[in-house]
Protein backbone atom coordinates (compact mmCIF):
# COMPACT_ATOMS: atom_id res chain seq x y z
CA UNK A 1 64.24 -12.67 -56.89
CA UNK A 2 65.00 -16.34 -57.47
CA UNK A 3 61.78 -17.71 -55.89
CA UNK A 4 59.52 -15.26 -57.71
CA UNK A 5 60.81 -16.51 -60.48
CA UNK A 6 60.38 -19.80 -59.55
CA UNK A 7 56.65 -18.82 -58.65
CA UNK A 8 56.07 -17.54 -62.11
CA UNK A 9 57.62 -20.42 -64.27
CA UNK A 10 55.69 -23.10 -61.92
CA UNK A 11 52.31 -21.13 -62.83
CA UNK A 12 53.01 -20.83 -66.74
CA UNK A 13 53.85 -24.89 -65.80
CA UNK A 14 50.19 -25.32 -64.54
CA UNK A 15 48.81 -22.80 -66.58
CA UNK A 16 50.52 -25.06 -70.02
CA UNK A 17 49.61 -28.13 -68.34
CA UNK A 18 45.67 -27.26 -67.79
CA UNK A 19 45.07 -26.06 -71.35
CA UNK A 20 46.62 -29.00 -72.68
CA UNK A 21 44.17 -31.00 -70.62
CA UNK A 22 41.48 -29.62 -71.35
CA UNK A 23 41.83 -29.61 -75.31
CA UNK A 24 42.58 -33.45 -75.11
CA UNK A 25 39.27 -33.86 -72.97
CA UNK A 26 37.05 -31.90 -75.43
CA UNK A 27 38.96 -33.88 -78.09
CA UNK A 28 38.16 -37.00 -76.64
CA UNK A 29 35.19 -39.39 -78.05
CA UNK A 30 33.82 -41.86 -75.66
CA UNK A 31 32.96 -45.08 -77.84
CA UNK A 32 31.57 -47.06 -75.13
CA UNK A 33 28.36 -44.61 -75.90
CA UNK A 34 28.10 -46.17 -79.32
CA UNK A 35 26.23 -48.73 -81.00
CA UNK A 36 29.20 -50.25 -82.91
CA UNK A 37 32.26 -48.68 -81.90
CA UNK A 38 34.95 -50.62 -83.83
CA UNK A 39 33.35 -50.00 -86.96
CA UNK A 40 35.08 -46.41 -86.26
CA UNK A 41 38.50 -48.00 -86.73
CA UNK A 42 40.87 -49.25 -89.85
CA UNK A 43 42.79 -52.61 -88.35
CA UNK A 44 45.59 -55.19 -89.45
CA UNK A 45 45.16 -58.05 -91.50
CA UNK A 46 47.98 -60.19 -92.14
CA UNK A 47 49.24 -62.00 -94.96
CA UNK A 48 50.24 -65.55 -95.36
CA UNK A 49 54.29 -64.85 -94.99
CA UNK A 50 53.76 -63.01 -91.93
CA UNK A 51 50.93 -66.06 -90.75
CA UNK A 52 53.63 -68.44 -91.60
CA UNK A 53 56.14 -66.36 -89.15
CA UNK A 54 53.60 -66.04 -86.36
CA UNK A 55 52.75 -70.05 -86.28
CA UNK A 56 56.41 -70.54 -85.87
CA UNK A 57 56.26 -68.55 -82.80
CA UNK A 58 52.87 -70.42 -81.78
CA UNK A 59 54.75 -73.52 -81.98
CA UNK A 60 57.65 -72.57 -80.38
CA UNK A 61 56.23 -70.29 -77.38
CA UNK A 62 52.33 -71.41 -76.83
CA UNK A 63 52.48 -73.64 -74.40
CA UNK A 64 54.98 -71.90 -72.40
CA UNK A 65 52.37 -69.13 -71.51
CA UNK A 66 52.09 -68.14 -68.23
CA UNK A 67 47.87 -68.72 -68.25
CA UNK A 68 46.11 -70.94 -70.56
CA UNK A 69 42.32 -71.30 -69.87
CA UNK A 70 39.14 -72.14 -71.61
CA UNK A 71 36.60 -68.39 -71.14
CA UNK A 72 33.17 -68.04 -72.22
CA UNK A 73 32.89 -63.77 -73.18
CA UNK A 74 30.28 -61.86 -70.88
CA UNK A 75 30.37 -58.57 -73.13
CA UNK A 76 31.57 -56.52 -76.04
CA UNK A 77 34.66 -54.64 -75.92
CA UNK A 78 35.15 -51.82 -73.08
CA UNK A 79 36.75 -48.87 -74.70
CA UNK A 80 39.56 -47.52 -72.18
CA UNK A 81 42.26 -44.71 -72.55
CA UNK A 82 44.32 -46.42 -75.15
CA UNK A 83 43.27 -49.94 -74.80
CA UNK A 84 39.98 -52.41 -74.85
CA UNK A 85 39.27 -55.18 -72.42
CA UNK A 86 36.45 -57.57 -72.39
CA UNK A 87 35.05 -59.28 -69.29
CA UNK A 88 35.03 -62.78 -69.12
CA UNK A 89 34.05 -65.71 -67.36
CA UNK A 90 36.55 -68.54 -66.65
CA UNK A 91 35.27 -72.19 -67.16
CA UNK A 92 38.74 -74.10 -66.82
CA UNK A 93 42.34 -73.53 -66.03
CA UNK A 94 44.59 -75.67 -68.12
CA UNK A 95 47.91 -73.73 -66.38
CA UNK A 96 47.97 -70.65 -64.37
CA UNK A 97 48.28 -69.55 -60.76
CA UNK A 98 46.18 -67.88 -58.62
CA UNK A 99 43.03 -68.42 -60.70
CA UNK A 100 40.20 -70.42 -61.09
CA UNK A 101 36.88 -72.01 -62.76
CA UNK A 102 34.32 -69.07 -61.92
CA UNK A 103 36.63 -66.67 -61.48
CA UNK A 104 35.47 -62.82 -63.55
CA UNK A 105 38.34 -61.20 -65.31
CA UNK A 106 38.63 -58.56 -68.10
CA UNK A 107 41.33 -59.19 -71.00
CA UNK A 108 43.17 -57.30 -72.69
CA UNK A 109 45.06 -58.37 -76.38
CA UNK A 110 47.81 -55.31 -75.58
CA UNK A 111 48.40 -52.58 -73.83
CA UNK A 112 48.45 -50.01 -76.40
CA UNK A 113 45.78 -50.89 -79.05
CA UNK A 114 44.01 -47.27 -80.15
CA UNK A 115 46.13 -44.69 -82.44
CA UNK A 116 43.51 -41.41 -82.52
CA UNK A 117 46.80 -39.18 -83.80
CA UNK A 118 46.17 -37.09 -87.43
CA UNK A 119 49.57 -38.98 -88.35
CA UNK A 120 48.18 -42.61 -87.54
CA UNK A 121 44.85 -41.88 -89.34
CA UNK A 122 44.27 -44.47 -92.53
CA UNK A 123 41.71 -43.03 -95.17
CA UNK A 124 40.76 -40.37 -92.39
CA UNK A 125 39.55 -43.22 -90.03
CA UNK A 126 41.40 -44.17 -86.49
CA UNK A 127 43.95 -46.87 -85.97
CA UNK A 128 43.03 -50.28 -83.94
CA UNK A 129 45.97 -52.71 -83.19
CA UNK A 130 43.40 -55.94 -82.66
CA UNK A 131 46.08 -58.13 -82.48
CA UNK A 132 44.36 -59.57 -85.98
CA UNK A 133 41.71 -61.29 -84.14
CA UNK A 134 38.16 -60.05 -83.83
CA UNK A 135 36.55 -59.08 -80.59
CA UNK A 136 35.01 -62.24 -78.96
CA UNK A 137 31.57 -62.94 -79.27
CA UNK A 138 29.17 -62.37 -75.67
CA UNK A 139 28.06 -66.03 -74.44
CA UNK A 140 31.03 -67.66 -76.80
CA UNK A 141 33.79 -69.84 -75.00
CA UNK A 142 37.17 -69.01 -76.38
CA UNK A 143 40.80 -70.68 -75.49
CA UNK A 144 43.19 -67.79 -74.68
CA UNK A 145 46.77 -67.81 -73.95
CA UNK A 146 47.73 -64.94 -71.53
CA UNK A 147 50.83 -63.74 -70.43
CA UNK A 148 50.68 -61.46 -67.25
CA UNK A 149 48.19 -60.01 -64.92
CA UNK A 150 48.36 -56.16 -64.71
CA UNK A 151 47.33 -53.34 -62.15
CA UNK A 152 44.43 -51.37 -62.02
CA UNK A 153 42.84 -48.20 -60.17
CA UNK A 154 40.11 -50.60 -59.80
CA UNK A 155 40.45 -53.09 -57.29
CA UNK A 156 37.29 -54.93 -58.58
CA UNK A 157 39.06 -54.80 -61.89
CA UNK A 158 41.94 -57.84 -63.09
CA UNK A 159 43.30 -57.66 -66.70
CA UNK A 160 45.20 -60.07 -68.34
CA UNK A 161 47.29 -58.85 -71.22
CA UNK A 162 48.43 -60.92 -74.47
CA UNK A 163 51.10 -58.92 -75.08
CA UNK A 164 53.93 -61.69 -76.53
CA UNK A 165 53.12 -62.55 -79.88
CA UNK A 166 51.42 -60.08 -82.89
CA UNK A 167 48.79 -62.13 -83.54
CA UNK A 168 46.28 -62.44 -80.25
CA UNK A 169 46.38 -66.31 -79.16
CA UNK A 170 42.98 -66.27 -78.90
CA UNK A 171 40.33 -68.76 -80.46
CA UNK A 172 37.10 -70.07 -80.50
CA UNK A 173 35.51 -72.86 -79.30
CA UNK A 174 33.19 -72.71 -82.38
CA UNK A 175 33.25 -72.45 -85.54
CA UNK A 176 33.08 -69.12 -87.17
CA UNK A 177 33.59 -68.21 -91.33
CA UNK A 178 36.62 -66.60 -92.32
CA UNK A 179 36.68 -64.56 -95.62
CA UNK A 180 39.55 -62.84 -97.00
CA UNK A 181 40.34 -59.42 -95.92
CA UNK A 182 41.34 -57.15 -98.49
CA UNK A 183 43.14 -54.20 -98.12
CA UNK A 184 42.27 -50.45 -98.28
CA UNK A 185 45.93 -49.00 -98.64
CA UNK A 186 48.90 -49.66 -100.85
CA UNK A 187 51.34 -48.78 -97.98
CA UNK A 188 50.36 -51.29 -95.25
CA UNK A 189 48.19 -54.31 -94.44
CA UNK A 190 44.59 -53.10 -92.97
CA UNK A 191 40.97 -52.82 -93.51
CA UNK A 192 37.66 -51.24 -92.55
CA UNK A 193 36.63 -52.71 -89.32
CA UNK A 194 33.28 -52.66 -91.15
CA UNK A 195 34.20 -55.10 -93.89
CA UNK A 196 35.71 -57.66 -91.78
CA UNK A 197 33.53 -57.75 -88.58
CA UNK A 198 32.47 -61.22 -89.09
CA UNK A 199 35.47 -63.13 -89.43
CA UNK A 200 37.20 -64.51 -86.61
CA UNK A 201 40.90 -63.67 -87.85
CA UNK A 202 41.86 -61.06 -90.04
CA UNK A 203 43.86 -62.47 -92.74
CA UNK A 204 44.03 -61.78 -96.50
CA UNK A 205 43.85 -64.98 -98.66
CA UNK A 206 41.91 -68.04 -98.41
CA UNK A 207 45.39 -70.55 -98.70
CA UNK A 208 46.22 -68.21 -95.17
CA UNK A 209 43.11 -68.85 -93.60
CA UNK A 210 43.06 -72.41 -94.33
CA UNK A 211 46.39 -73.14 -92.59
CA UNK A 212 44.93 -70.50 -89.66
CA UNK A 213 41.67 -72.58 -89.31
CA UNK A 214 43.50 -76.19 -89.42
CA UNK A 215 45.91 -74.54 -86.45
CA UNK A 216 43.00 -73.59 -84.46
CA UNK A 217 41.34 -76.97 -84.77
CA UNK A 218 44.86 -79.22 -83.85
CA UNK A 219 45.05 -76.46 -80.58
CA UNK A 220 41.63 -77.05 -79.93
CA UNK A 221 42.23 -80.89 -79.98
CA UNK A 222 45.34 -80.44 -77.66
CA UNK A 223 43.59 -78.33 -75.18
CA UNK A 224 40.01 -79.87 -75.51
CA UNK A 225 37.29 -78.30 -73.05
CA UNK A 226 34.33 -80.52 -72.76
CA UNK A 227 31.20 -77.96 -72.34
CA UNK A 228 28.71 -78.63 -69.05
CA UNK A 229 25.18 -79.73 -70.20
């Protein structure tokens, strides 16, 4: 009697487990289909107290990341389960192990970014944590602080994860224009994707940006890449 019941509850067990599988697949929206897939999304900006915080941090914990390295971006962002990665190519190690110039790996800014839950939903629209940095640009070179290397299904596959400080420690080798982000909720910090998409940080007033976009250059300075001809 006790193994048929154990029969019966494992089958209810499969039985549960298949339905619920199937309703998430029909549920699920592949955005790598689409033309511009982050404009889907509402995103964090951040404000100039929580900029001052995160520079702090920058000062204090930068350097001591485990891979710093100058990348040039080979495409747009590749929409997994609940993250994005972009592929990249490496032009120069400043610290890091097991890596080198040439070398093709895919980044990721954290490993949970995407929030498609009704409860996480802003305005109706989807939740993306981008770490308050834009996606990087294809054919761009970008310095990137990362902090560990994890494991795939994929062996051709190596992501990188920022995953120690709020704000992604990534930045551009170029200059890009940074406009104030302003807000489309009175309970948090965030924005349209759509609104912001050409900035390279996501931050709310122009005093903010300033002190963002003089950090960036000093960095750049201190970890100065001299492009090939």
């Amino acid at each position: 009697m006790k193994f048929k019941n154990i029969i019966i509850i494992t089958i209810l067990i499969i039985i549960i487990m298949t339905a619920t599988g199937l309703y998430y697949k029909s549920s699920y929206l592949n955005y790598n289909t689409e033309e511009f897939p982050l404009e889907n999304f509402v995103t964090g900006v951040m404000n100039e107290e929580l900029l001052d915080a995160q520079l702090k941090k920058y000062d204090n914990e930068l350097d001591s990341s485990n891979y710093i390295m100058a990348v040039t971006c080979q495409e747009k962002s590749f929409f997994r389960y609940s993250c994005t990665t972009q592929k990249v190519k490496i032009e120069h190690v400043f610290k890091g192990s097991n890596i080198k110039k040439g070398d093709i790996i895919e980044i990721a800014k954290s490993d949970s970014e995407i929030f498609n839950s009704d409860e996480m939903k802003i305005n109706g629209r989807n939740c993306i944590n981008m770490g308050f940095v834009n996606e990087m640009k294809p054919g761009y070179t970008y310095l990137v602080f990362l902090d560990k290397k994890i494991n795939t299904h994929d062996e051709n596959t190596i992501i990188y994860i920022t995953d120690d400080f709020i704000m992604s420690p990534i930045f551009c080798y170029y200059d890009i224009e940074n406009n104030p982000c302003a807000t489309i909720s009175d309970f948090n910090l965030s924005a349209w994707y759509g609104d912001i998409k050409d900035n390279e940080f996501f931050i709310t007033s122009e005093n903010a940006i300033k002190k963002m976009e003089d950090y960036k250059e000093n960095l750049l300075n201190k970890y100065d890449y001299v492009f090939p001809d």
